[in-house]
Protein backbone atom coordinates (compact mmCIF):
# COMPACT_ATOMS: atom_id res chain seq x y z
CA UNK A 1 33.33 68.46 18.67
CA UNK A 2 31.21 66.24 16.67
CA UNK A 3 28.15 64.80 18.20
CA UNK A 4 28.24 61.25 18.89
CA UNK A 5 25.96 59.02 16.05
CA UNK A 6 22.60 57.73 17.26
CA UNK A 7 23.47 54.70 15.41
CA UNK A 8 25.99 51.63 16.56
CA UNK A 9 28.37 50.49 14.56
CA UNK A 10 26.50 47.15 13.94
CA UNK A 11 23.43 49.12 12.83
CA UNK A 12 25.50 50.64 10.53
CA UNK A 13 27.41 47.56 8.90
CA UNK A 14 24.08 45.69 8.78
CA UNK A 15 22.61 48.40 6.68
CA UNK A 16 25.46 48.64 4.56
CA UNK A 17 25.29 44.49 4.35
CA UNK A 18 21.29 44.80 3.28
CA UNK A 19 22.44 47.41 0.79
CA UNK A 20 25.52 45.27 -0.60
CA UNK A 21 22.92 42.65 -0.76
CA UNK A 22 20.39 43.91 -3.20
CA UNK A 23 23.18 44.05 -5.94
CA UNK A 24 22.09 46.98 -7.26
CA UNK A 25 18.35 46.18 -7.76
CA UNK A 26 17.07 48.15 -5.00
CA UNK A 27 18.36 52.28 -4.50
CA UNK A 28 19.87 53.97 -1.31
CA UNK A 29 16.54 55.28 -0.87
CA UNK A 30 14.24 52.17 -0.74
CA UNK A 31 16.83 50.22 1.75
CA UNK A 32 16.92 53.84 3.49
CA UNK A 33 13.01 53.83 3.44
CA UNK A 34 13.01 50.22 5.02
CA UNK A 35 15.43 50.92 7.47
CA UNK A 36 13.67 54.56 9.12
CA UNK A 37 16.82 56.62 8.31
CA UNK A 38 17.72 59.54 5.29
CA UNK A 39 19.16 57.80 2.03
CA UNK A 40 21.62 60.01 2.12
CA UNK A 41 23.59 58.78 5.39
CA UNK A 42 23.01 55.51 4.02
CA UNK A 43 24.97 56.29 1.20
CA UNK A 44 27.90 58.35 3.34
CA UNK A 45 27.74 54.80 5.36
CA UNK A 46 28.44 52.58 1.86
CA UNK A 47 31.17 54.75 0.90
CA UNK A 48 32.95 54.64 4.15
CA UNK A 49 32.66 51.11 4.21
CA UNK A 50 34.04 51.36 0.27
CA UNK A 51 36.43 53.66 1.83
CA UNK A 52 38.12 51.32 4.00
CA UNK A 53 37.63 48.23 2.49
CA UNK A 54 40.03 49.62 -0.70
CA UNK A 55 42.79 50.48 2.54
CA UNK A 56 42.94 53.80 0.88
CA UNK A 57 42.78 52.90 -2.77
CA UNK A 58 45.64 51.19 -3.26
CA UNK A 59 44.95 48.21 -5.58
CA UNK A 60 45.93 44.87 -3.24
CA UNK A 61 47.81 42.25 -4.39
CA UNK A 62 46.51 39.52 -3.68
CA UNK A 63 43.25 40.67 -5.07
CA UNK A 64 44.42 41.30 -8.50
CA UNK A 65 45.79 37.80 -8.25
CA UNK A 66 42.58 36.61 -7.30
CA UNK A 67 41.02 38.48 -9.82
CA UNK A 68 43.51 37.28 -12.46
CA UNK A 69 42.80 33.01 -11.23
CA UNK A 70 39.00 33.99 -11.48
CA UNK A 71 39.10 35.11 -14.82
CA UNK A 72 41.87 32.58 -16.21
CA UNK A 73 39.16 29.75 -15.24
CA UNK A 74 36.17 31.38 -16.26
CA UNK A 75 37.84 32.07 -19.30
CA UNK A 76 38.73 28.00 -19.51
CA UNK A 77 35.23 27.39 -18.68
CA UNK A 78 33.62 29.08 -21.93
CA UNK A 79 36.18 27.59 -23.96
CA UNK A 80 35.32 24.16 -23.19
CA UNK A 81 31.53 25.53 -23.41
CA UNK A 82 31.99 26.62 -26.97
CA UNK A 83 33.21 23.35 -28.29
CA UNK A 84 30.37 21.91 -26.72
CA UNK A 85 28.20 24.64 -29.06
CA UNK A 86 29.77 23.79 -32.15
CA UNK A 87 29.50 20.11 -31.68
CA UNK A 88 26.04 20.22 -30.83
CA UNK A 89 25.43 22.25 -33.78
CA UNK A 90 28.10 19.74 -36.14
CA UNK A 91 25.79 17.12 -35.39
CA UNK A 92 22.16 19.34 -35.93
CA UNK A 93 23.39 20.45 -39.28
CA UNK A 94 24.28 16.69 -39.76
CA UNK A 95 20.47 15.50 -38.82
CA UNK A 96 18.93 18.33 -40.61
CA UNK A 97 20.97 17.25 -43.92
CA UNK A 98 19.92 13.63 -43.59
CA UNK A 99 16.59 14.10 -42.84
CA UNK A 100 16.58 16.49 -45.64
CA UNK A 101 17.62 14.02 -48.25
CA UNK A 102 15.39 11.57 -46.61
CA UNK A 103 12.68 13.94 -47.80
CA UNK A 104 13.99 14.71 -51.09
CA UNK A 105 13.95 10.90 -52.01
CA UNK A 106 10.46 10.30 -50.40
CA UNK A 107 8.08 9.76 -52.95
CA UNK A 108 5.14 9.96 -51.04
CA UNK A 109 5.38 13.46 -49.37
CA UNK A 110 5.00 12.07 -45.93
CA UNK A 111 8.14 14.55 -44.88
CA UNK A 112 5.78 17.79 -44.53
């Protein structure tokens, strides 16, 4: 028989949370380190939580539909974000031609 954790369950969600939340720019063994317990039960406790939040690695559903609605609009959103780009640039490649000829036909110099 297993010996019963010296840890609650909320102690162990929260350090999974503060892991979660670092987003990868801190390690299992700094957030380990902060929290006064081994890095390596940290990790056991991220991969359980990975464990069951998969429900057993099944790809869900409504997830990949999710996923699929996320990237159709981000997908809209750099479109319209491009034309933007090449409009912006229509009209500096319009200036810089203008201003250009403005220069050419400047007697004086004063375009330096």
């Amino acid at each position: 028989m297993a010996r019963p954790s010296k840890y609650s369950p909320e102690f162990r969600a929260d350090a999974v949370a503060l892991w979660r939340a670092s987003a990868g720019r801190r390690t299992f063994k700094s957030v380990a380190d902060d929290l006064n317990i081994n890095h390596e039960t940290l990790r056991t406790w991220v991969r359980e939580a990975e464990g069951a939040a998969s429900s057993g690695g099944r790809p869900q559903a409504g997830g990949a539909e999710d996923e699929l609605a996320r990237l159709r609009a981000e997908n809209a959103r750099l479109i319209k974000a491009e034309k933007e780009w090449q409009l912006e640039r229509e009209i500096l490649r319009r200036a810089a031609a203008y201003f250009a000829k403005d220069c050419v036909l400047n007697t004086k110099g004063s375009c330096q």
